[in-house]
Protein backbone atom coordinates (compact mmCIF):
# COMPACT_ATOMS: atom_id res chain seq x y z
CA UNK A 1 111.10 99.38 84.81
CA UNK A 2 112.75 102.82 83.44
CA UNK A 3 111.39 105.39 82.50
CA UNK A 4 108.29 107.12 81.86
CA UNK A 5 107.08 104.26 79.09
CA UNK A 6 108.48 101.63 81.90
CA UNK A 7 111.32 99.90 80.01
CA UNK A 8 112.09 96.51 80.96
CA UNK A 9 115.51 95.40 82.03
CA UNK A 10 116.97 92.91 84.03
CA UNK A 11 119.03 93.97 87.31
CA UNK A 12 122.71 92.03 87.06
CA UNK A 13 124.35 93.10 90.31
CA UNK A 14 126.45 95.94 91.68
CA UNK A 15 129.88 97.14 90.20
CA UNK A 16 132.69 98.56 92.67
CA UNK A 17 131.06 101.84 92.88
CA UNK A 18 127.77 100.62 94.30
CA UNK A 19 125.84 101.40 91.41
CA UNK A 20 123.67 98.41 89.99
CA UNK A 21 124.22 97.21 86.60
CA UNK A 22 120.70 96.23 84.52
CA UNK A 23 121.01 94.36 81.07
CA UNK A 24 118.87 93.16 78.62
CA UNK A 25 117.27 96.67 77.58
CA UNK A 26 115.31 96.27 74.53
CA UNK A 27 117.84 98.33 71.91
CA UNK A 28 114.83 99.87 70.00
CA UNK A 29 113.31 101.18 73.55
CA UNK A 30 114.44 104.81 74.65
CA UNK A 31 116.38 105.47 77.89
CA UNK A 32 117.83 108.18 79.30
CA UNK A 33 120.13 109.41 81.56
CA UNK A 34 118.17 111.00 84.57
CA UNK A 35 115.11 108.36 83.78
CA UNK A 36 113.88 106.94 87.42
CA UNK A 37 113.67 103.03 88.04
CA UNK A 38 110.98 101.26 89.83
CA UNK A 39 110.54 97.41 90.63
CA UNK A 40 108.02 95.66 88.40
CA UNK A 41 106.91 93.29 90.33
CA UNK A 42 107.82 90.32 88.32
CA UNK A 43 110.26 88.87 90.30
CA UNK A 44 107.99 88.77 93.39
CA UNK A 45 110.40 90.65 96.34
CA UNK A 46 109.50 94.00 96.12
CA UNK A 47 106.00 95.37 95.40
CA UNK A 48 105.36 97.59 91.94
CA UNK A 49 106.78 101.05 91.67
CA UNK A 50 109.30 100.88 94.72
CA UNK A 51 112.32 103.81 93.59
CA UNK A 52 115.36 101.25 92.52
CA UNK A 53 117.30 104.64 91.73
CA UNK A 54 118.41 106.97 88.78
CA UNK A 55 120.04 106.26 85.40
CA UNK A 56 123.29 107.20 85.19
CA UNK A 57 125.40 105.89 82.44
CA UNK A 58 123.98 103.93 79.49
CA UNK A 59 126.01 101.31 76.76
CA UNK A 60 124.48 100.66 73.83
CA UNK A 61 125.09 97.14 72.29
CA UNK A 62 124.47 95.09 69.07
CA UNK A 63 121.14 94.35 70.25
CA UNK A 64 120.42 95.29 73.51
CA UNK A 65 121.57 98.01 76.15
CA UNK A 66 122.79 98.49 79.56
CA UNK A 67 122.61 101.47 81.76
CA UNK A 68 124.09 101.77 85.23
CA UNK A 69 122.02 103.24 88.27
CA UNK A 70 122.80 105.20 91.23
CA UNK A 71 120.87 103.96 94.22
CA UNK A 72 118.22 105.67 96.00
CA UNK A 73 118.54 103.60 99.11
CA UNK A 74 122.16 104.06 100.61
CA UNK A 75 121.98 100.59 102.20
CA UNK A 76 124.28 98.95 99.34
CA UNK A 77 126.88 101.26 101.47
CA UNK A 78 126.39 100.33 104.50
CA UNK A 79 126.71 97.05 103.69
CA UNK A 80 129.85 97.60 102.24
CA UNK A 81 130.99 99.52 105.07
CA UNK A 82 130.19 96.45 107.33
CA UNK A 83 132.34 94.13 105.19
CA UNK A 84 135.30 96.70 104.54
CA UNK A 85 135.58 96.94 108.85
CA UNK A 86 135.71 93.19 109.71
């Protein structure tokens, strides 16, 4: 969810700089960038209201949006890290 009215979106992955990519944002729903995003729940992993990160970048499209977030948990990096020394 983002946002204080808890906007849905779907979570599509990570680009290069290890911020995570969510599509599928209702274009008549309000996002912003700063807005905090919690799990939901729905997909059954993570409890409701977990910190996913912050918005920071948003694309509006023909009929839907897509924002990028930074992170709050730095484990995306050290995961990377892991890979890059191998």
């Amino acid at each position: 969810f983002i946002g204080i009215d808890k906007t849905p979106g779907i979570t599509s992955g990570m680009i290069e700089d290890g911020s995570l990519l969510i599509k599928y944002i209702p274009i008549w729903k309000k996002v912003s960038i700063g807005d905090k995003v919690i799990t939901s729940s729905m997909g059954n992993p993570f409890p409701y209201g977990v910190e996913v990160g912050i918005v920071t970048n948003i694309k509006v499209n023909d009929k839907t949006q897509q924002i990028l977030v930074k992170p709050s948990a730095k484990i995306f990096q050290a995961r990377r890290n892991i890979l890059e020394n191998r």
